[in-house]
Protein backbone atom coordinates (compact mmCIF):
# COMPACT_ATOMS: atom_id res chain seq x y z
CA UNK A 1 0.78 -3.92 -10.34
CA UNK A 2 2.68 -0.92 -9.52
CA UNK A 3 1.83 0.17 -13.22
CA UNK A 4 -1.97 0.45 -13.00
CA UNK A 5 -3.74 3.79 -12.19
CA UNK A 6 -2.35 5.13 -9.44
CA UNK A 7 -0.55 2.53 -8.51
CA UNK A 8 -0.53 -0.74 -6.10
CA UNK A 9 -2.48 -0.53 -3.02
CA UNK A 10 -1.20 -1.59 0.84
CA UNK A 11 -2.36 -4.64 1.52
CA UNK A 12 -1.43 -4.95 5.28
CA UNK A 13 -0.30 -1.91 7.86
CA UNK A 14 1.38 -4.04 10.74
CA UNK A 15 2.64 -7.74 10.57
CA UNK A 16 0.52 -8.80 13.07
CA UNK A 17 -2.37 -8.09 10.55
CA UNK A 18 0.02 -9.49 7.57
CA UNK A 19 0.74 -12.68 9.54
CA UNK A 20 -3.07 -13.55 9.10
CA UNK A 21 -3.82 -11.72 5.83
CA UNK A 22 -6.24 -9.73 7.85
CA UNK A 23 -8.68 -7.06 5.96
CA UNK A 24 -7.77 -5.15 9.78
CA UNK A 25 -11.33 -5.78 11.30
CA UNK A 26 -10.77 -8.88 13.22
CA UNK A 27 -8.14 -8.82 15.97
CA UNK A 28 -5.07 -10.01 14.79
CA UNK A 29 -2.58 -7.78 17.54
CA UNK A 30 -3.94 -8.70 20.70
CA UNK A 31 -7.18 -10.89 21.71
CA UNK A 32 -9.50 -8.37 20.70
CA UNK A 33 -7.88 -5.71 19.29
CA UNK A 34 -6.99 -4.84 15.56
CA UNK A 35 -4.45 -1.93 15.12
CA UNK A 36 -6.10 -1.28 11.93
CA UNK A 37 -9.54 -1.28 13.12
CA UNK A 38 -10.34 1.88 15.92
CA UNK A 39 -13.53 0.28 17.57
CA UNK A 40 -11.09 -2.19 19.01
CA UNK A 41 -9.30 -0.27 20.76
CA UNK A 42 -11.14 0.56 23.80
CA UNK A 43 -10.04 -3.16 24.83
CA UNK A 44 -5.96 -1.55 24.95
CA UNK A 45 -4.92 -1.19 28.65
CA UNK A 46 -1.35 0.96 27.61
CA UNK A 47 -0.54 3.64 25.06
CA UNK A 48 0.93 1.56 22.23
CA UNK A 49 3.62 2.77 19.27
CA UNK A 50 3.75 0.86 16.57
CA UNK A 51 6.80 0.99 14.01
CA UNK A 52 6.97 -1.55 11.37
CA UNK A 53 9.11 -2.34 8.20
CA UNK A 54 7.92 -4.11 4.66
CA UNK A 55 9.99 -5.79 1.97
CA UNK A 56 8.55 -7.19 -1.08
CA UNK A 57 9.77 -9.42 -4.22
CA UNK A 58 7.92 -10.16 -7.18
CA UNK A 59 8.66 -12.82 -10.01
CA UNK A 60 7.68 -12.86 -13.05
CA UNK A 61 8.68 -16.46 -14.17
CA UNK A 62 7.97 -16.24 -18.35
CA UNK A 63 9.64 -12.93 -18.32
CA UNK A 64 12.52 -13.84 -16.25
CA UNK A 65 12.20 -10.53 -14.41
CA UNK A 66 12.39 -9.86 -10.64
CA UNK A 67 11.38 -7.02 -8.93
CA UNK A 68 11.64 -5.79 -5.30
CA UNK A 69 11.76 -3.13 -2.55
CA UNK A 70 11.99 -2.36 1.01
CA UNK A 71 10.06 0.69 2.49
CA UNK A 72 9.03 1.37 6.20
CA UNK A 73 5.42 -0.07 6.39
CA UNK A 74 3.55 2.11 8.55
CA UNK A 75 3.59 4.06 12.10
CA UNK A 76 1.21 4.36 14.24
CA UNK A 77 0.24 5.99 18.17
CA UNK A 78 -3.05 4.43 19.75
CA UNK A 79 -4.04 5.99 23.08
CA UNK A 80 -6.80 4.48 25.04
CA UNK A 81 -9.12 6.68 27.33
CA UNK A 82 -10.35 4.57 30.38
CA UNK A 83 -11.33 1.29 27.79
CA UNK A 84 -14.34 3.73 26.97
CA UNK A 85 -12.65 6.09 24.12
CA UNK A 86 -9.55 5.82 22.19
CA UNK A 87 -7.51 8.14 20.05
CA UNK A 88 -4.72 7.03 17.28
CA UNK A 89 -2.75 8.86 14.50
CA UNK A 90 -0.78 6.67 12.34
CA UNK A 91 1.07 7.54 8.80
CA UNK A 92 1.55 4.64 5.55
CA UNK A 93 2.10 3.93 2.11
CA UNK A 94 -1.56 3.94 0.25
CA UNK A 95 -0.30 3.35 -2.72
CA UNK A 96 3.31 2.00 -4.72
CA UNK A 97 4.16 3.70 -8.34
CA UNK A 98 7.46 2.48 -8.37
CA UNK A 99 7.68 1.38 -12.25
CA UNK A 100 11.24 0.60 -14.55
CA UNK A 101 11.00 -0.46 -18.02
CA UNK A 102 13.57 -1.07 -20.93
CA UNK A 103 12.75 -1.58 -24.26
CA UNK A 104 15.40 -3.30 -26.44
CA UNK A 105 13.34 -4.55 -29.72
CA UNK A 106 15.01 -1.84 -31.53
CA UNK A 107 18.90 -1.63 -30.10
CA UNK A 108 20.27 0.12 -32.90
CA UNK A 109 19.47 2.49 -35.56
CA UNK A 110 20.70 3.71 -39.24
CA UNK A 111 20.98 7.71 -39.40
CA UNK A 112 23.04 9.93 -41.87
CA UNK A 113 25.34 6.39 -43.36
CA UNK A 114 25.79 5.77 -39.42
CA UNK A 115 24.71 3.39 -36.74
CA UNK A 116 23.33 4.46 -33.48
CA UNK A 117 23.22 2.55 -30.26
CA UNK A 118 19.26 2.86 -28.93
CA UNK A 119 17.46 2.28 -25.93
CA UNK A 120 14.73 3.22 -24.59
CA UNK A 121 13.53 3.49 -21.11
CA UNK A 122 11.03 4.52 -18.14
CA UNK A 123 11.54 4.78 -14.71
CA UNK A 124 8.88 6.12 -12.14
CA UNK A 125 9.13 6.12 -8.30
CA UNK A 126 7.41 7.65 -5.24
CA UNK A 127 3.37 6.73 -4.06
CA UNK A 128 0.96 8.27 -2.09
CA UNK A 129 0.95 8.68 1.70
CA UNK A 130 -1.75 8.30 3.97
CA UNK A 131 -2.31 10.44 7.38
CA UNK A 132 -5.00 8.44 9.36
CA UNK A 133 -6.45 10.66 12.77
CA UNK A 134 -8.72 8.01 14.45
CA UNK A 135 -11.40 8.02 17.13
CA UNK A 136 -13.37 5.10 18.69
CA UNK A 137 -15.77 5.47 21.32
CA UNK A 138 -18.13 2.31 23.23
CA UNK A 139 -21.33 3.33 22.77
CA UNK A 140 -23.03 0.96 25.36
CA UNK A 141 -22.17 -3.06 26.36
CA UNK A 142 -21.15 -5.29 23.51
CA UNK A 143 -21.09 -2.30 21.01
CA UNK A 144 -18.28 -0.02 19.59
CA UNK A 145 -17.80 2.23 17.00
CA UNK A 146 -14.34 3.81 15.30
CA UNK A 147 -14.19 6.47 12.17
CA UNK A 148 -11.06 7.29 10.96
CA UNK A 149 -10.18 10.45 8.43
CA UNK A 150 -7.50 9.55 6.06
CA UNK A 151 -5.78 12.69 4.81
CA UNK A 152 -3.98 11.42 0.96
CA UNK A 153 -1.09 13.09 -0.13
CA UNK A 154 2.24 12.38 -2.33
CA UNK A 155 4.08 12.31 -5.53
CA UNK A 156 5.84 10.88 -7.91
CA UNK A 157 8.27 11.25 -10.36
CA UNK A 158 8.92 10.13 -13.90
CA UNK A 159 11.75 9.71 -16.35
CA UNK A 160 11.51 8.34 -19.94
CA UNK A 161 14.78 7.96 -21.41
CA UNK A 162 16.10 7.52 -24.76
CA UNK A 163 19.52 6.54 -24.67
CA UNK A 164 21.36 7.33 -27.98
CA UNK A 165 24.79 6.49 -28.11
CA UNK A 166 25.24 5.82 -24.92
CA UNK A 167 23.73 10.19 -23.83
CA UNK A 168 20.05 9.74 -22.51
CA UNK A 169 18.21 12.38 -23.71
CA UNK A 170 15.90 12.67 -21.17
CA UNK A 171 12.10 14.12 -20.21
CA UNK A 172 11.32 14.38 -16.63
CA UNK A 173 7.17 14.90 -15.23
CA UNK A 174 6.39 14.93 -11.67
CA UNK A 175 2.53 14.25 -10.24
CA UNK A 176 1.34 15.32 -6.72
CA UNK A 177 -1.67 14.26 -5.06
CA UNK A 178 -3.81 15.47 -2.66
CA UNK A 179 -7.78 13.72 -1.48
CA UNK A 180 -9.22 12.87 1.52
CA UNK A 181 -11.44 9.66 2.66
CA UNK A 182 -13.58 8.60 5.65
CA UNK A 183 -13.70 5.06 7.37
CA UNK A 184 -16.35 3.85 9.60
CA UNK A 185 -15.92 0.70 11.93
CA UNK A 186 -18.58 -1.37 14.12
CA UNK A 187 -18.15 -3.70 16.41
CA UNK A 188 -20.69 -5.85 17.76
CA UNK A 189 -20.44 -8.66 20.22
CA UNK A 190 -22.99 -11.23 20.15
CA UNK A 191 -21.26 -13.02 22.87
CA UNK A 192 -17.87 -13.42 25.02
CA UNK A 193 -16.76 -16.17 22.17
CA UNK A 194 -18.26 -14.57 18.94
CA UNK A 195 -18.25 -11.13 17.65
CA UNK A 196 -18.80 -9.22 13.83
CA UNK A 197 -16.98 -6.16 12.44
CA UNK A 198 -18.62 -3.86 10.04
CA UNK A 199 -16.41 -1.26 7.55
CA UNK A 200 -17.83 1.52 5.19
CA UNK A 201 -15.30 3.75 3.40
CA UNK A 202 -16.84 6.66 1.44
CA UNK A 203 -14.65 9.31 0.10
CA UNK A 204 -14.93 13.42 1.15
CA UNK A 205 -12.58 14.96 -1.51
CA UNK A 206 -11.82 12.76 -4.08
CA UNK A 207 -7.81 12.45 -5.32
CA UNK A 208 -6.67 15.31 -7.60
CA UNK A 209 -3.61 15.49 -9.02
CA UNK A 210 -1.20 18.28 -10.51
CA UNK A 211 0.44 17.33 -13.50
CA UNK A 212 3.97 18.57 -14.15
CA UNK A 213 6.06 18.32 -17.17
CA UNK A 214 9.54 19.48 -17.62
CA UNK A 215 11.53 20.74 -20.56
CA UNK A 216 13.43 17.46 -22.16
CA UNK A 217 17.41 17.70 -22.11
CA UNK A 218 20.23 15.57 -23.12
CA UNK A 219 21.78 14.64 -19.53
CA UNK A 220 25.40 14.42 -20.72
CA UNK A 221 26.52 14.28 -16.88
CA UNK A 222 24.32 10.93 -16.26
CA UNK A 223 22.93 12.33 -13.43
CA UNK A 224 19.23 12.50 -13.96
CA UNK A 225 18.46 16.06 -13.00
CA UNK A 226 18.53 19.06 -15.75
CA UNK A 227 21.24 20.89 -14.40
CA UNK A 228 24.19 22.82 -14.90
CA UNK A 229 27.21 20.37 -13.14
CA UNK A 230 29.77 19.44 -14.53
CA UNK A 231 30.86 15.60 -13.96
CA UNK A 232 34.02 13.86 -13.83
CA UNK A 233 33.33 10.36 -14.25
CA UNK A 234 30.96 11.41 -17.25
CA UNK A 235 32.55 14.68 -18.67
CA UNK A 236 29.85 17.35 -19.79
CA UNK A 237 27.23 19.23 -19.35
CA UNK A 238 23.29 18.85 -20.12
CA UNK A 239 22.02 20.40 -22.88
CA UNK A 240 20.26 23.14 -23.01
CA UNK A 241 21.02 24.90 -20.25
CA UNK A 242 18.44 24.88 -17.02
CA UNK A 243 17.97 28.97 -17.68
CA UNK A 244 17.45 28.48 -21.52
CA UNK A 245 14.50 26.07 -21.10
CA UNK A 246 10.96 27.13 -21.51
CA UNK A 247 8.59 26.82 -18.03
CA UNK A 248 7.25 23.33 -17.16
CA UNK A 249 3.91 22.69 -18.46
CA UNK A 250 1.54 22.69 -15.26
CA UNK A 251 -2.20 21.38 -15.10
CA UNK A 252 -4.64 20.41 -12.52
CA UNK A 253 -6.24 17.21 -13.35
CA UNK A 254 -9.54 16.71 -10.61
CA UNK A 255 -11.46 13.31 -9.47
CA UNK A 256 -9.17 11.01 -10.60
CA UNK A 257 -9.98 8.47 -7.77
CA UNK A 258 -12.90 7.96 -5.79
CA UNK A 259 -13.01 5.48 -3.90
CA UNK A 260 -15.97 3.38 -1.67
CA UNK A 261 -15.91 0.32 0.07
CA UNK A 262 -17.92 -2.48 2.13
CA UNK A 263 -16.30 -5.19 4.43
CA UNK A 264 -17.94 -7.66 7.14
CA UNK A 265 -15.92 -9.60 9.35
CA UNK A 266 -16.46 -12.39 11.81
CA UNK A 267 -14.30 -13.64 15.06
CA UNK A 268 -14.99 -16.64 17.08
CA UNK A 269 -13.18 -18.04 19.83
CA UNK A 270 -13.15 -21.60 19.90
CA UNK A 271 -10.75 -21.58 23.25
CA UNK A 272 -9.34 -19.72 25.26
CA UNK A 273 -6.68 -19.17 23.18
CA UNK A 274 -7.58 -19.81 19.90
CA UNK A 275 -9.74 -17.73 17.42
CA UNK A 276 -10.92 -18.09 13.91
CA UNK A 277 -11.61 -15.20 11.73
CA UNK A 278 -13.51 -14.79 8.27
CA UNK A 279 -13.15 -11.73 6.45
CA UNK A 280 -14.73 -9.88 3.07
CA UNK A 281 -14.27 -6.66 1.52
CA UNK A 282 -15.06 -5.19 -2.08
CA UNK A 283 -14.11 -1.56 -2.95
CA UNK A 284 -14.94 0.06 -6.17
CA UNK A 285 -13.13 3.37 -8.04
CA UNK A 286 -16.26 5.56 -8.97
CA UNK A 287 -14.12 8.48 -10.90
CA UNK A 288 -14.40 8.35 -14.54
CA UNK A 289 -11.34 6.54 -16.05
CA UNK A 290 -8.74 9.52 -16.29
CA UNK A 291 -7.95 9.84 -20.01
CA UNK A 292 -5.63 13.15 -19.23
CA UNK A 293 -3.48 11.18 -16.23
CA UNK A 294 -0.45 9.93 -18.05
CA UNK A 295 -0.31 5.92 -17.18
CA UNK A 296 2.59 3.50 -18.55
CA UNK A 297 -0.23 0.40 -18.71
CA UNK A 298 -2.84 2.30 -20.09
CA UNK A 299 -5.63 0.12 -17.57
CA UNK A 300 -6.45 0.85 -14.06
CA UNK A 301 -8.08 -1.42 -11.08
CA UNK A 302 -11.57 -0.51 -11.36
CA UNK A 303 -12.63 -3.06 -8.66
CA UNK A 304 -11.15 -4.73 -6.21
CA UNK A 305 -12.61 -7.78 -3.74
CA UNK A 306 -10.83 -10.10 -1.13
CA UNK A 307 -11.69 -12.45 0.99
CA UNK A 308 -9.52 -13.77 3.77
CA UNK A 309 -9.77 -16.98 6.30
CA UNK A 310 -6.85 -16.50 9.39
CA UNK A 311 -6.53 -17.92 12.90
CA UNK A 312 -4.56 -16.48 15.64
CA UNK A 313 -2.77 -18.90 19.13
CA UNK A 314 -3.09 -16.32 21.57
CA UNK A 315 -0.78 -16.04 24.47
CA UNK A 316 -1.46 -16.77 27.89
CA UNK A 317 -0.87 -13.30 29.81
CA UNK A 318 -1.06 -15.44 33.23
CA UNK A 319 1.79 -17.30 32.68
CA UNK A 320 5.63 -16.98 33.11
CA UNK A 321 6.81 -19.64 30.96
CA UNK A 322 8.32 -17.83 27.88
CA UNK A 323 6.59 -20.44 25.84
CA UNK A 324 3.54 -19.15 26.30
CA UNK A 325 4.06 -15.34 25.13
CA UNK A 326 4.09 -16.45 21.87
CA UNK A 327 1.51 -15.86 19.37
CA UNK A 328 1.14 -17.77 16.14
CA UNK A 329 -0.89 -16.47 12.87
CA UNK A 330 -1.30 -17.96 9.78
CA UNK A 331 -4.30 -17.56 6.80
CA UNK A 332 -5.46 -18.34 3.49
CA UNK A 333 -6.67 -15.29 0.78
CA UNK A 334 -8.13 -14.40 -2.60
CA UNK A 335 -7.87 -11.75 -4.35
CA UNK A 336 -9.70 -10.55 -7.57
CA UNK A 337 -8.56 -7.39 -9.35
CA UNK A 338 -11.91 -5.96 -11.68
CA UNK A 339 -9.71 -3.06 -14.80
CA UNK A 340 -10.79 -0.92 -17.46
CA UNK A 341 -8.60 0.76 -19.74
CA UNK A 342 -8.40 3.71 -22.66
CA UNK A 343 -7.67 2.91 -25.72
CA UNK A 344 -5.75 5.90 -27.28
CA UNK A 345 -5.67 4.79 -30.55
CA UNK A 346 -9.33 4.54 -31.26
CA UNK A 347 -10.13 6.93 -28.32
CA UNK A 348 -12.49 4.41 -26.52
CA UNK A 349 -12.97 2.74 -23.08
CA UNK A 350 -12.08 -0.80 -23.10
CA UNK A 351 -13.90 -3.06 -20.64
CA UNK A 352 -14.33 -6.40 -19.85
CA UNK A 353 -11.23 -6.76 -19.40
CA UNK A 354 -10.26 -10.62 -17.52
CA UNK A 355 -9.24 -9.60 -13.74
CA UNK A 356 -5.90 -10.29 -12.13
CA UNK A 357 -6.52 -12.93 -9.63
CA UNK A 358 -3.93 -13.67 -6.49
CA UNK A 359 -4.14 -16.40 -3.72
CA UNK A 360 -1.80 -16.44 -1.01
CA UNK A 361 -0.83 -17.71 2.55
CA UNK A 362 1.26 -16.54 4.90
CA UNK A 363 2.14 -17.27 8.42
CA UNK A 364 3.05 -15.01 11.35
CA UNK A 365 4.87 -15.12 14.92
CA UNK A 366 4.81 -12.75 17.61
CA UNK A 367 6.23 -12.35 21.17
CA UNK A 368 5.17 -10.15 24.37
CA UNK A 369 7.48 -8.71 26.76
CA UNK A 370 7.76 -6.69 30.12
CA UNK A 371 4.39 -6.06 31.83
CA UNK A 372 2.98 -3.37 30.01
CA UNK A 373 3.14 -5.83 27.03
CA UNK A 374 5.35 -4.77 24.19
CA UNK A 375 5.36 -7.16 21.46
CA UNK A 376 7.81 -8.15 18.67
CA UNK A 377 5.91 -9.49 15.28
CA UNK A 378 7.12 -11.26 12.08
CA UNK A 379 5.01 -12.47 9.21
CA UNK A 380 5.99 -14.01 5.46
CA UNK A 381 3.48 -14.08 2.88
CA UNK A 382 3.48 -16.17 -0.45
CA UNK A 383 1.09 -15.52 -3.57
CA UNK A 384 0.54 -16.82 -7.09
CA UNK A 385 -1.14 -13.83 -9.13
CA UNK A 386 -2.32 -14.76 -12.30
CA UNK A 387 -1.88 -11.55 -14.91
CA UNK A 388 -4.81 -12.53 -18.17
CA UNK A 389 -3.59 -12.41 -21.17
CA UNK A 390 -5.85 -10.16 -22.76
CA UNK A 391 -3.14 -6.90 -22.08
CA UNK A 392 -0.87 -5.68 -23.89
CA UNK A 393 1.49 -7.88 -22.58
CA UNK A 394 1.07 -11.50 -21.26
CA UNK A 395 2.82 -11.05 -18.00
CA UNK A 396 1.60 -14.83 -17.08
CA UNK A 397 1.79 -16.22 -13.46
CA UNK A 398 3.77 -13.82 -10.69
CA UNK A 399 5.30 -15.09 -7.57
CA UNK A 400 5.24 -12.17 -4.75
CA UNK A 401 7.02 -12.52 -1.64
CA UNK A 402 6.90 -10.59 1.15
CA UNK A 403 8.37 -10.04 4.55
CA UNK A 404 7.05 -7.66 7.52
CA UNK A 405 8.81 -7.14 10.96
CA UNK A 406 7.40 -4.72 13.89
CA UNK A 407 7.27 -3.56 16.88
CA UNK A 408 5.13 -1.96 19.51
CA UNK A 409 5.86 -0.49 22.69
CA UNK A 410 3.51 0.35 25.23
CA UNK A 411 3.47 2.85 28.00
CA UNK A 412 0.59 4.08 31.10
CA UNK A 413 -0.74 7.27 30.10
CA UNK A 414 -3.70 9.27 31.74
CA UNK A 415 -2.87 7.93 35.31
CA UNK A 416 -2.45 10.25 37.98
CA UNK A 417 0.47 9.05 39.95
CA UNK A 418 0.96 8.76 43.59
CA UNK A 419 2.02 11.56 45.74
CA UNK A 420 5.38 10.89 47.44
């Protein structure tokens, strides 16, 4: 997934949201509150900071490959205002590239009445960031709003290697993005027990991107960077030297994302403590496919729609038996994953492409402590997504795994305190 357009998207900011594979509009933190969706907030009595960490392990079965990484999920400041107003900043992954390939069909070759050892190889890592400044204000009883400005930034860098007797001549290319969306959140409660969250994402400056492409250069040091050092355990230097190169190749390539989505989301308490939540969300990419944006898979995800069924055990905030600070998650989800492609061959658009489909569960705990409430969280998720044959490559049935773990502190703020 990491191979498609700009790469895989975050599914889940916090494990509390995770634990019930949450689109973030229904609470999933607290009863009532969603740290991913500002209209909430207002309910927040403390400051909260949220830190949380993600790992992730994919299987591709029919391949026998496996695939993972662990990356600090997201972290976040909400400050409430007097449960009228609320203001948050928060900073995530938006999107994974990280990509490595090998190609061994060809491992040797005949050259000049000798054989060469070949293999070939490409390796990309980094993403794009997102900076979210959000603002929720209660407009009158039973009705909230929340918009939050999502500032996109990033990079990433690729290496495609050809490794020739054991030397990897190597050609480097680094992409940096830059784009800017808007969110808007409603909350409207029909009654103490039942409530329905509204989303709209529209984007301001769609994602541009500027292409960079270095100078190739056998790196006889092993090192990965064109440079001038000299190694020890691999005795050398690259060739040609960093000051002999020509300048990298620069260009500006605009609208290469644009994205808009729609999402409706319902919460109903059926006690006290327990809530059920539906969810639904479909976002669409309305740039033009971008021929000139160098992509490994050649396709992109066009369209993407969810929907998500979770319940939540709230804890009981009156109580002193540790037993009762816990909070339980669990939920259900489908995903379906719309692509187009370029075919660079024949210079056409190829479409109707069969989507990538995932379902998943995953289950979630979470404990409260000290009076403020600071809270511990822990979610697993488990998915079967089904790659269509179609590609270039029949990928067949993946296994992804995940793990999330946070934690949020929470502090008085705004208070005047008492004159001693």
């Amino acid at each position: 997934m990491n191979g498609y357009g700009i790469g895989n998207f975050q599914s889940w900011q916090s494990p509390s949201q995770g634990g019930m594979v949450s689109l973030g509009l229904t609470p999933s933190f607290q009863n009532g509150v969603s740290l991913s969706n500002p209209s909430t907030w207002q309910q927040l009595k403390y400051t909260h900071l949220s830190i949380s960490y993600y790992g992730l392990e994919s299987n591709l079965k029919e391949m026998n490959v496996k695939n993972g990484f662990s990356t600090l999920q997201s972290g976040q400041l909400i400050i409430p205002i007097k449960q009228s107003s609320a203001l948050g900043i928060g900073i995530h992954p938006y999107t994974y590239q990280q990509v490595a390939l090998l190609d061994t069909i060809y491992p040797d070759m005949l050259a000049f009445g000798d054989t060469l050892d070949l293999m070939r190889g490409y390796y990309q890592a980094g993403g794009i960031i997102a900076l979210d400044l959000s603002v929720a204000l209660a407009l009158f009883e039973g009705n909230q709003i929340g918009a939050t400005f999502q500032l996109l930034f990033g990079s990433t860098r690729q290496h495609e290697k050809l490794l020739l007797n054991q030397v990897p001549i190597t050609e480097t290319s680094r992409m940096s993005y830059s784009g800017l969306n808007i969110e808007f959140f409603i909350n409207r409660s029909f009654s103490k027990n039942l409530d329905m969250y509204l989303q709209m994402g529209i984007p301001v400056d769609p994602v541009d991107v500027v292409y960079t492409d270095f100078y190739p250069f056998d790196d006889t040091n092993k090192n990965t960077y064109h440079d001038y050092t000299y190694g020890l355990l691999n005795p050398g230097y690259d060739f040609p030297h960093p000051q002999d190169t020509p300048n990298a190749k620069q260009v500006r390539i605009k609208n290469i994302y644009q994205p808009a989505s729609l999402a409706i989301g319902l919460s109903r308490l059926l006690s006290e403590r327990f809530q059920l939540s539906l969810e639904m969300k479909t976002s669409k990419d309305f740039a033009n496919y971008p021929i000139d944006l160098p992509m490994i898979l050649n396709h992109r995800i066009n369209i993407k729609q969810v929907a998500s069924i979770g319940c939540i055990w709230l804890p009981n905030n009156l109580s002193v038996l540790i037993s009762d600070k816990f909070t339980i998650r669990s939920g259900l989800n489908f995903k379906k994953y719309i692509m187009d492609g370029w075919d660079s061959v024949q210079k056409v658009k190829i479409q109707n492409v069969d989507p990538i489909t995932e379902f998943g569960g995953a289950i979630g705990f979470g404990y409260k402590f000290k009076a403020v409430g600071n809270q511990v969280d822990i979610s697993y998720y488990y998915g079967i997504r089904h790659h269509p044959s179609t590609l270039r490559h029949d990928f067949g049935d993946e296994r992804v795994q995940q793990l999330q773990v946070g934690i949020s502190l929470a502090d008085l703020w705004f208070v005047k305190r008492r004159q001693r």
